[in-house]
Protein backbone atom coordinates (compact mmCIF):
# COMPACT_ATOMS: atom_id res chain seq x y z
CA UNK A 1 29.08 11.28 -8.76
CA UNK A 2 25.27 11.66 -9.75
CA UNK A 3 24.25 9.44 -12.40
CA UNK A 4 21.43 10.93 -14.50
CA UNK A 5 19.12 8.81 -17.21
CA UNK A 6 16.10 9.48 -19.19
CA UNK A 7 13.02 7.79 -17.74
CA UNK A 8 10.29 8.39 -20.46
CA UNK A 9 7.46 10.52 -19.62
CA UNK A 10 4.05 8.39 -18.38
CA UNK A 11 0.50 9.99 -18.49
CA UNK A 12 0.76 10.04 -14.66
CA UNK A 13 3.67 12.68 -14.86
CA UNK A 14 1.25 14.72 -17.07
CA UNK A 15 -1.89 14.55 -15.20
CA UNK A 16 -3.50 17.62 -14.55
CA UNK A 17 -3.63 17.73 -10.72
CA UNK A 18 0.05 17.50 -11.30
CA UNK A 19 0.86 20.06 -13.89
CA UNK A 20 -0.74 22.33 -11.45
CA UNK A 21 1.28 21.65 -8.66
CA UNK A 22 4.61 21.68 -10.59
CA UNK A 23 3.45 25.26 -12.35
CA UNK A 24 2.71 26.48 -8.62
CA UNK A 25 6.02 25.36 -7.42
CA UNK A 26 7.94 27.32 -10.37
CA UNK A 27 8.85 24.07 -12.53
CA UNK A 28 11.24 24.60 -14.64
CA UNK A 29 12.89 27.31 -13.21
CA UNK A 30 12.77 25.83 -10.02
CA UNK A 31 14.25 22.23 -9.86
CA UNK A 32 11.17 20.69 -8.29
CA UNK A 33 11.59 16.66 -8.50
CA UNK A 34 9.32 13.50 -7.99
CA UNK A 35 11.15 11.80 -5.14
CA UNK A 36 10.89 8.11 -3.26
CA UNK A 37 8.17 5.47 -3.67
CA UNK A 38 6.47 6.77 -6.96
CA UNK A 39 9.87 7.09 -8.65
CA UNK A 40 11.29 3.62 -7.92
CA UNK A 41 7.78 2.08 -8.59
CA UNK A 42 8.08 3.85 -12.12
CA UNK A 43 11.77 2.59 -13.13
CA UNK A 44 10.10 -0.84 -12.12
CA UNK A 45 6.73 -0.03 -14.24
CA UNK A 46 4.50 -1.04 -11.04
CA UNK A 47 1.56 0.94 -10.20
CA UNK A 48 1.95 4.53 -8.93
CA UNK A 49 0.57 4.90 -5.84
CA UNK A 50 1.39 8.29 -3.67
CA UNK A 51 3.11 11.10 -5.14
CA UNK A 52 6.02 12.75 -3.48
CA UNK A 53 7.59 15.80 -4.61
CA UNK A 54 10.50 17.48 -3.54
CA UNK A 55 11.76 21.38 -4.09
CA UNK A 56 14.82 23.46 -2.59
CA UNK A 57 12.03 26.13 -1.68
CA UNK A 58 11.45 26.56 2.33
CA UNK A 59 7.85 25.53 3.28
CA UNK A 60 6.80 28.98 4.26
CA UNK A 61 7.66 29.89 0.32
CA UNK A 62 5.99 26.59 -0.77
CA UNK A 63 2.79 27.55 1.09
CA UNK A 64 2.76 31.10 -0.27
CA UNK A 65 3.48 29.82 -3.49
CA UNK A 66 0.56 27.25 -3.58
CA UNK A 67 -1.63 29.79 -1.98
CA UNK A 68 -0.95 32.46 -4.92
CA UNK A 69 -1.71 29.72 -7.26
CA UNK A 70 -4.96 29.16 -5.62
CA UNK A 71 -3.98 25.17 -4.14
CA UNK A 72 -4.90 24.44 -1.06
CA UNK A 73 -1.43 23.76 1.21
CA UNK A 74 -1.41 21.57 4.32
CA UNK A 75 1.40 22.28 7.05
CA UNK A 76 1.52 18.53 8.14
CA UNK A 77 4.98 19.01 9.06
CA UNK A 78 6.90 22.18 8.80
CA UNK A 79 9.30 21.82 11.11
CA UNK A 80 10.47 18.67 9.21
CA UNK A 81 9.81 20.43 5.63
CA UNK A 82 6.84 19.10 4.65
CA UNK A 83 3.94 20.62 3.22
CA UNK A 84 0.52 18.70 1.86
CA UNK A 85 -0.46 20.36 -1.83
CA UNK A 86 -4.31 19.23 -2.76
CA UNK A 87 -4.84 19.69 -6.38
CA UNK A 88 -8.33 18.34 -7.89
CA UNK A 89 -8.89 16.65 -4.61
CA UNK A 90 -5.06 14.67 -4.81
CA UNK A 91 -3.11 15.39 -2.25
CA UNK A 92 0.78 15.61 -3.17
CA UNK A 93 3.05 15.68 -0.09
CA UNK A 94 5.82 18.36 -0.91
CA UNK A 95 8.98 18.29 1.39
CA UNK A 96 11.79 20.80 1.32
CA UNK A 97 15.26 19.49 0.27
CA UNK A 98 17.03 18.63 3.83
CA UNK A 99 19.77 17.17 5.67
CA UNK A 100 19.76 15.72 9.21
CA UNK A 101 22.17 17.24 12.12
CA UNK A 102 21.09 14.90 14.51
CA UNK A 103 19.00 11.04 15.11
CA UNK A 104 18.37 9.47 18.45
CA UNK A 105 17.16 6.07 16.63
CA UNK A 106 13.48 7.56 15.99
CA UNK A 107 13.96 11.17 15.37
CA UNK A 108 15.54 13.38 13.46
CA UNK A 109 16.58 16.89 13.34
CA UNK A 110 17.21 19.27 10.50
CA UNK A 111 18.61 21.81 8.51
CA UNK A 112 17.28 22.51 5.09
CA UNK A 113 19.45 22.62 2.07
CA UNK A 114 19.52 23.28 -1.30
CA UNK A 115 22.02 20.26 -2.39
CA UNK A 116 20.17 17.28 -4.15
CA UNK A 117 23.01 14.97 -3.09
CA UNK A 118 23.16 15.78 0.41
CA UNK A 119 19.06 15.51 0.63
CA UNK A 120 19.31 12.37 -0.84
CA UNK A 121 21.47 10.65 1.77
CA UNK A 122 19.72 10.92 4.27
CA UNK A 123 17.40 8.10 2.56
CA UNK A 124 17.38 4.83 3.36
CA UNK A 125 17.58 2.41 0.30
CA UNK A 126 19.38 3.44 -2.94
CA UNK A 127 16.35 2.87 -5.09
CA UNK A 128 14.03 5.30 -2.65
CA UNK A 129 16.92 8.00 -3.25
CA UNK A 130 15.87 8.75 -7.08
CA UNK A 131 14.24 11.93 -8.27
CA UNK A 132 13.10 12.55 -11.24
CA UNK A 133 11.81 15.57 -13.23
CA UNK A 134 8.83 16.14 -14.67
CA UNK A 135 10.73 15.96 -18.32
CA UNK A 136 11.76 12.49 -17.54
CA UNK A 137 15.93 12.85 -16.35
CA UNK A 138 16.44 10.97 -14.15
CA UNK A 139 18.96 11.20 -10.87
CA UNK A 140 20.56 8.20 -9.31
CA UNK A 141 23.42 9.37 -7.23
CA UNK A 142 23.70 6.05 -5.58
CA UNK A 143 23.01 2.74 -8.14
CA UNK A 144 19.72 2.77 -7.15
CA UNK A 145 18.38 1.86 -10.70
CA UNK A 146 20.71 -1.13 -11.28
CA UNK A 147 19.69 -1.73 -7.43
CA UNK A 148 16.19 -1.67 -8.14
CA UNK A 149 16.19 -4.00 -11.39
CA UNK A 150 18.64 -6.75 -9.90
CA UNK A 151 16.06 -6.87 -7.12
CA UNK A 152 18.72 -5.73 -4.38
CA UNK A 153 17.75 -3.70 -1.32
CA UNK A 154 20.75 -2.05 -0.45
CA UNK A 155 21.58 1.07 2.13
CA UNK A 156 22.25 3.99 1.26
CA UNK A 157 26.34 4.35 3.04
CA UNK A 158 27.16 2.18 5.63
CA UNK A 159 24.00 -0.16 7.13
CA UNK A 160 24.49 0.40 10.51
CA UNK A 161 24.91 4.04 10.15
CA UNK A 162 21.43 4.10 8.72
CA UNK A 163 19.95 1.80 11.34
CA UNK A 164 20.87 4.46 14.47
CA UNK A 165 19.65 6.88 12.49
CA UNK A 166 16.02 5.31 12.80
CA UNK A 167 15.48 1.66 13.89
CA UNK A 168 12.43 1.36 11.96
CA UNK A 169 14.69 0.77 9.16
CA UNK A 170 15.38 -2.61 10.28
CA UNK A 171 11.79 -3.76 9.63
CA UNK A 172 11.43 -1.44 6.44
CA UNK A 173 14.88 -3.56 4.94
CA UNK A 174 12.67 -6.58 5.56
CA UNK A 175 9.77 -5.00 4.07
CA UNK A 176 11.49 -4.09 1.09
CA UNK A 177 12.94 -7.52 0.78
CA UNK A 178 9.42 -8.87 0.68
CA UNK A 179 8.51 -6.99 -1.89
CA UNK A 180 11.35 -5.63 -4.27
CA UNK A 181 13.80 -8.37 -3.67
CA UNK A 182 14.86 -10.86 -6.17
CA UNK A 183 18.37 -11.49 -4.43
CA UNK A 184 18.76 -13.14 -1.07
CA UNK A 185 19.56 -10.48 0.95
CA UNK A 186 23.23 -9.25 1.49
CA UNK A 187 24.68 -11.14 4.79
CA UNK A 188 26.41 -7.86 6.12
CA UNK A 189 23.31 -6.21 6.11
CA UNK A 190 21.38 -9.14 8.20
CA UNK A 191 24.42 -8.76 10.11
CA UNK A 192 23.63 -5.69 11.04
CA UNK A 193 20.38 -6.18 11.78
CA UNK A 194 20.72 -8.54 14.26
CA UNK A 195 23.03 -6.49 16.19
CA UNK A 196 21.10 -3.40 16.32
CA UNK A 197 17.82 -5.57 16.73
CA UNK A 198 17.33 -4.16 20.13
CA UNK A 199 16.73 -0.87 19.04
CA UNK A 200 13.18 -1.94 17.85
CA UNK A 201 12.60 -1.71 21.52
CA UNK A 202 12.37 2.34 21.44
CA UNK A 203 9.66 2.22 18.55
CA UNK A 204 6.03 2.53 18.96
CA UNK A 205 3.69 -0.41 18.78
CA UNK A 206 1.82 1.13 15.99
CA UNK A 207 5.23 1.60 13.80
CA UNK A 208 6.08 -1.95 14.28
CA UNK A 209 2.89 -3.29 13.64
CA UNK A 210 2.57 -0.69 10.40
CA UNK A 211 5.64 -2.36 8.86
CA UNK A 212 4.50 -5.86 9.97
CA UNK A 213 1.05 -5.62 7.83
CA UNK A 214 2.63 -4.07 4.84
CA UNK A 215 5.13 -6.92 4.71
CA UNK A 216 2.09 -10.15 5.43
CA UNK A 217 0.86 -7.99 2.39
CA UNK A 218 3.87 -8.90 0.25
CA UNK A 219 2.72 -11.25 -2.41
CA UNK A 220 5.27 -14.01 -1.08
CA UNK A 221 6.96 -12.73 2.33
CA UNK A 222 8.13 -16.02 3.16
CA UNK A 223 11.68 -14.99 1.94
CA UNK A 224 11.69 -11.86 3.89
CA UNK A 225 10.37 -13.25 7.72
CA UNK A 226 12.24 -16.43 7.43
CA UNK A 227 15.35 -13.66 7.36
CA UNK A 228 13.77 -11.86 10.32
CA UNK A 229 13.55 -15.68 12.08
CA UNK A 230 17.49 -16.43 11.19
CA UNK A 231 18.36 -12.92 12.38
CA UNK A 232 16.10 -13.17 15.54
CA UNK A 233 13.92 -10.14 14.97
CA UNK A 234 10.93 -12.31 14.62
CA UNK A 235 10.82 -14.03 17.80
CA UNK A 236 12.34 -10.71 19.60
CA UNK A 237 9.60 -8.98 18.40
CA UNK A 238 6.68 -12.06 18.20
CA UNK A 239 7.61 -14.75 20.68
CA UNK A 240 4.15 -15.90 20.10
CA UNK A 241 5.10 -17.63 16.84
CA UNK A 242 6.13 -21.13 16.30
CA UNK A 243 8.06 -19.97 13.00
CA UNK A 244 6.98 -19.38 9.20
CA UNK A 245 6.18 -23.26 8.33
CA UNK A 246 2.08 -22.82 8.60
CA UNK A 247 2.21 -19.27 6.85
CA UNK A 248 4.27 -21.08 4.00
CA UNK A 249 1.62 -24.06 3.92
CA UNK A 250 -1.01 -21.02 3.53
CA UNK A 251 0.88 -19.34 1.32
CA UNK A 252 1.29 -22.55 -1.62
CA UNK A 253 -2.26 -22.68 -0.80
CA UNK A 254 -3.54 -19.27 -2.20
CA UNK A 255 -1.44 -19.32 -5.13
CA UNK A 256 -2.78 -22.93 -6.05
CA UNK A 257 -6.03 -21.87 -5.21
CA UNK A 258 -4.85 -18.57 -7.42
CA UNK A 259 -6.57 -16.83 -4.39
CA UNK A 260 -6.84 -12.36 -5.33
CA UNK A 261 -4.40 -10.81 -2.98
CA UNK A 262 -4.91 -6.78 -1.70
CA UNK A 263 -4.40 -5.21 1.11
CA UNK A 264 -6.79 -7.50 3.54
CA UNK A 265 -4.59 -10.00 2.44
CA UNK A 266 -2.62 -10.06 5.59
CA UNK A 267 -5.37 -11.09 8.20
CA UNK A 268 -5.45 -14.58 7.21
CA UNK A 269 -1.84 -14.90 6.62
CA UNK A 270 -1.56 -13.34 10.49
CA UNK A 271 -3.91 -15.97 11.51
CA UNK A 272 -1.34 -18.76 9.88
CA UNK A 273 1.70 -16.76 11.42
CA UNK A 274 0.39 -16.43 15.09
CA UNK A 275 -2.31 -19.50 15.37
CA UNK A 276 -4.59 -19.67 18.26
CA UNK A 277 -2.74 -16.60 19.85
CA UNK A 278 -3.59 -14.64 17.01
CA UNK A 279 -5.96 -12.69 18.95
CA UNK A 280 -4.16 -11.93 21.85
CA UNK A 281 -0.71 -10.25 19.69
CA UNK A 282 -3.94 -8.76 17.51
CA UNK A 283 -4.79 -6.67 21.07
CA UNK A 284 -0.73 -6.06 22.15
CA UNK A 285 -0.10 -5.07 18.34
CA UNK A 286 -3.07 -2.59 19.12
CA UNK A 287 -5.17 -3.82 15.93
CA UNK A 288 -8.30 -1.87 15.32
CA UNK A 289 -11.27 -3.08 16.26
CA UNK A 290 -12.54 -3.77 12.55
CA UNK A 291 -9.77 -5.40 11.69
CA UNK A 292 -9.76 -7.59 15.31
CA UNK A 293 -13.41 -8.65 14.28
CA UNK A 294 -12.27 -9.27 10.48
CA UNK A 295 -9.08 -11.94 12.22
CA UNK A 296 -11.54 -13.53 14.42
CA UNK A 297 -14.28 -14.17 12.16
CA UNK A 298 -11.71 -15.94 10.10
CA UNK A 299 -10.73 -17.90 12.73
CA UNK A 300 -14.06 -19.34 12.99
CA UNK A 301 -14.16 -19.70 9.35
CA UNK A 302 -11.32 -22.00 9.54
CA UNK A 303 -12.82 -24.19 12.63
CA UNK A 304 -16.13 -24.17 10.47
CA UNK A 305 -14.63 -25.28 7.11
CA UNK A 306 -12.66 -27.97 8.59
CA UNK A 307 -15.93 -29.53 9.87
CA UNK A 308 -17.63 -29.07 6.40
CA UNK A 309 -17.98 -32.42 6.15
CA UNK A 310 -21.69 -33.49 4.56
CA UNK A 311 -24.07 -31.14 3.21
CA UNK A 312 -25.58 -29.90 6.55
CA UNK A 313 -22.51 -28.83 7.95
CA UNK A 314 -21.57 -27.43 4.23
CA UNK A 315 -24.88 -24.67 3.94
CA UNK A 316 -24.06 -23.99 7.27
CA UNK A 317 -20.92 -23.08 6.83
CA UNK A 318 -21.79 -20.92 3.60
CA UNK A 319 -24.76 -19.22 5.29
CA UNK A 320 -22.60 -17.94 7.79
CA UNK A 321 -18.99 -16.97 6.01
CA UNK A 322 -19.77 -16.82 2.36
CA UNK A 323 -20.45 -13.87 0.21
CA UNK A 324 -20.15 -14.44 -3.68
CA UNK A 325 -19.69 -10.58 -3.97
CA UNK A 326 -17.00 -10.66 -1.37
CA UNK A 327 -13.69 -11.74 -2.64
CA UNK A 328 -12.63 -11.30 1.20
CA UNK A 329 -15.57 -13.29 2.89
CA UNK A 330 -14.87 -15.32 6.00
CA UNK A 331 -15.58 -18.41 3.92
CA UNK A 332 -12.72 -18.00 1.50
CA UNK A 333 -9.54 -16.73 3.65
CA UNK A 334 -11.34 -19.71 6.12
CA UNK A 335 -10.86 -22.47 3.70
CA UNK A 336 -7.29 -21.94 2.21
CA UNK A 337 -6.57 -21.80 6.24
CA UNK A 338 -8.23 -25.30 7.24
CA UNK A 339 -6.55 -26.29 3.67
CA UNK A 340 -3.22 -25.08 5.06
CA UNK A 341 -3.74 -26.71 8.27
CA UNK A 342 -5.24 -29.97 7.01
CA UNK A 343 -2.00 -30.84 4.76
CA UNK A 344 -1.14 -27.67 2.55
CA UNK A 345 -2.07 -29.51 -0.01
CA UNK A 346 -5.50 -28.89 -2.36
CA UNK A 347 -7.45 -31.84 -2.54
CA UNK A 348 -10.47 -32.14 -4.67
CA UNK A 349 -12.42 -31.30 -1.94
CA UNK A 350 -10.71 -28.06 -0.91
CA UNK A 351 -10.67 -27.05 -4.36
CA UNK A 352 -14.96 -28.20 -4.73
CA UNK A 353 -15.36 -26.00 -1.31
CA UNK A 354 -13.88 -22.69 -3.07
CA UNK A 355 -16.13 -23.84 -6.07
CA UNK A 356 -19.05 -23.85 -3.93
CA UNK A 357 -17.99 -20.42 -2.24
CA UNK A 358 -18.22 -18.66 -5.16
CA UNK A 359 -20.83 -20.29 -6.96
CA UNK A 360 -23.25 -19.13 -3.47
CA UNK A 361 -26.17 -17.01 -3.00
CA UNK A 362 -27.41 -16.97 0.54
CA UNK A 363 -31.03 -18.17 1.14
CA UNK A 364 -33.40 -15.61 2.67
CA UNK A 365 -34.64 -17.18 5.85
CA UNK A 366 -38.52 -17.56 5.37
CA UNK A 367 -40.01 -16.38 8.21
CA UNK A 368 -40.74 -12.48 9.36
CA UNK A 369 -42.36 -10.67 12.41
CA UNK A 370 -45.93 -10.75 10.62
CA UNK A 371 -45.71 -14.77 11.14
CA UNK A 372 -45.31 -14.79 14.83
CA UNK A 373 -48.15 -12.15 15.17
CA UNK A 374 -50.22 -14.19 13.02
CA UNK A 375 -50.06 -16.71 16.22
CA UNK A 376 -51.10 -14.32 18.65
CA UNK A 377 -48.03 -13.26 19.88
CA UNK A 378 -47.92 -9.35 20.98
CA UNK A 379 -45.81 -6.96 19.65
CA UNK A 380 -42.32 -6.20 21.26
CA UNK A 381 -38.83 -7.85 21.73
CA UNK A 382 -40.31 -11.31 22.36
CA UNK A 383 -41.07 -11.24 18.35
CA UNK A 384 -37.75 -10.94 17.65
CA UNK A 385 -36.11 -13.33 20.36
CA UNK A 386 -38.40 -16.13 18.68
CA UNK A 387 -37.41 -15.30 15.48
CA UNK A 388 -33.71 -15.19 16.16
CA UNK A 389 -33.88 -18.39 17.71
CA UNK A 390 -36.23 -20.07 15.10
CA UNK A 391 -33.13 -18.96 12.20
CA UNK A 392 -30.33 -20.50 14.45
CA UNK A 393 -32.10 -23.94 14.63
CA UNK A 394 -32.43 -23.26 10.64
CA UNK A 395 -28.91 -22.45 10.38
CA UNK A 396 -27.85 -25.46 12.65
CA UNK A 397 -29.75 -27.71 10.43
CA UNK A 398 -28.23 -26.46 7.23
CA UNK A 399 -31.41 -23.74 5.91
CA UNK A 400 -32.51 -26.79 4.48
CA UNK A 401 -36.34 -26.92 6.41
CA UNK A 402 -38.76 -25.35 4.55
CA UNK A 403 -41.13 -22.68 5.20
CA UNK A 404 -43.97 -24.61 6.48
CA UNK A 405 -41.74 -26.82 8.97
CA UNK A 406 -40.55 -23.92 10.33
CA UNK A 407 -44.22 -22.08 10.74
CA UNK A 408 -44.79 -25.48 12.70
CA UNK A 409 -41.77 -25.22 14.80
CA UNK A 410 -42.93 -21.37 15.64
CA UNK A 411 -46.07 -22.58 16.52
CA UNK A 412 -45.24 -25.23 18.48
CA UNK A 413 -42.97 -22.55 20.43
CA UNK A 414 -45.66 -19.95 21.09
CA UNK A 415 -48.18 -22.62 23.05
């Protein structure tokens, strides 16, 4: 039986952008719903994010129906019902209610329905099978609102029925855990996990590694991986890690340090999870190249900030990984990692390093090109080789020597 409840209207239900989508869909003569992420994340009263809408329409009618209401419509997937709307530059992804036929673990086919019940069981958790209309009733034909507030992540049906529909669900349970669970998680389910684990094996490395950075972006996943670790989809899937103890240490660490967390979070915390082979599961994992720089400058934050040790080896330090605009500089992520890896526990000097950190404004080196010409020197790349290696021997000794020593140094170079 559906259960239905009044959620009470927020000003993101009223926005504009979508007001203009519902009125092109034929709201309220047409039953056109919120559906998943945005719906669950508003029973909770956490920040709405993307919003997903769902209607019994067909997506050729959505599209004409959009068009004739002047919104731009994007087929990103009409063979699965699902059409993008853009209103006021939002984009609002619009899927026709559906029900699968048939799933080969990544994959599924099917048939489009009008039944808000049978669309909704083909989800995965209870809590992502709400919809809600744009008046505020809400539907919750499987607990998924009790679910949701007692911090459960529970299947919608049986577990393993859900699993072979689409293994990725393993690593979305986990996910979830990380960051909507309260409760430890239900053994059956782990259960089930661990027996279908191998399925993981048919998903792309991008899907895996997708989940894996949402959940090191959990505000505490400890919970959730050392589940993985008991249920052996960790190693299965990361042999390279030792377990969760150093990613815990890091963890106690930014929340003593009361470090800001967002969606960079994750690169330090892979750092902790994977150690000196974080590179190398970086490249198998197929992490961008950004991202790949972002890990290993971190890693030689760490190194750096462990050997911070007088006030040479300090400015040196700062010069090279600290930005007091950044709140994700090198310098910071570095520190709560050589803090993690020192003793997990924040000394005064860990916590007088952050101070520092933040307190920083890099030093302009002194010299420019106009200096070495002023000795002579022709134009050309030689100016700029003798500066570069003039700022290193600055940086080495802590941009502590002052303009005139270093004139004399360049001087003493260009004889």
């Amino acid at each position: 039986m559906v259960g239905t409840a009044r959620l009470e209207p927020a000003s993101w239900m009223s926005a504009a952008p979508v007001k203009a989508v519902f009125d092109a869909l034929g709201a309220p003569d047409v039953d056109v719903r919120f559906v998943g992420g945005c719906v669950r994340d508003a029973v909770l009263s956490r920040p709405i994010k993307d919003i997903d809408i769902a209607t019994p329409d067909e997506p050729a009618r959505v599209v004409e129906k959009l068009a004739n209401a002047g919104l731009k419509a994007v087929p990103t997937g009409l063979a699965h019902g699902t059409v993008t709307a853009v209103a006021e530059s939002q984009p609002f992804e619009i899927t026709t209610l559906r029900k699968d036929t048939a799933c080969d673990g990544r994959y599924a086919a099917v048939e489009f329905t009008t039944d808000w019940v049978e669309d909704a069981s083909r989800r995965d958790f209870t809590f992502n099978a709400l919809s809600l209309r744009l008046t505020g009733h809400l539907f919750d034909p499987f607990g998924g609102v009790e679910d949701a507030y007692a911090g459960r992540v529970r299947f919608v049906g049986d577990p393993r029925d859900r699993i072979q529909e689409d293994y990725l669900r393993i690593l979305r349970f986990f996910r979830f855990v990380a960051l909507y669970g309260s409760e430890e998680p239900d053994l059956k389910i782990l259960a089930a996990c661990r027996e279908l684990r191998s399925g993981l094996g048919s998903l792309s490395t991008e899907r895996v590694r997708d989940e894996m950075v949402k959940l090191l972006n959990a505000p505490d996943p400890i919970p959730a991986l050392t589940a993985m670790d008991a249920a052996e989809i960790l190693y299965d899937l990361f042999p390279e890690t030792a377990g969760v103890n150093a990613l815990e240490r890091l963890i106690a660490v930014e929340q003593e340090l009361e470090l800001v967390l967002n969606d960079k979070t994750w690169r330090r915390r892979w750092l902790a999870l994977f150690d000196h082979l974080a590179s190398d599961v970086a490249g198998r994992m197929k992490i961008s190249g950004k991202d790949s720089k972002s890990i290993n400058a971190l890693c030689k934050s760490a190194v750096a900030a462990a050997d911070a040790q007088d006030s040479v080896a300090l400015n040196r330090f700062l010069y090279e990984f600290a930005d007091a605009s950044d709140q994700d500089c090198p310098a910071i992520g570095g520190l709560a990692l050589a803090c993690a890896r020192d003793s997990g526990q924040v000394s005064a000097r860990w916590s007088s390093l952050i101070t520092h950190v933040h307190g920083w404004s890099a030093q302009k080196f002194p010299l420019r090109g106009v200096d070495v010409q002023s000795l002579g020197v022709e134009a050309g790349p030689q100016i700029g080789a003798l500066l570069r290696e003039i700022k290193q021997d600055w940086v080495d000794g802590g941009c502590v020597s002052t303009t005139s020593e270093l004139r004399a140094q360049l001087k003493s170079r260009t004889k």
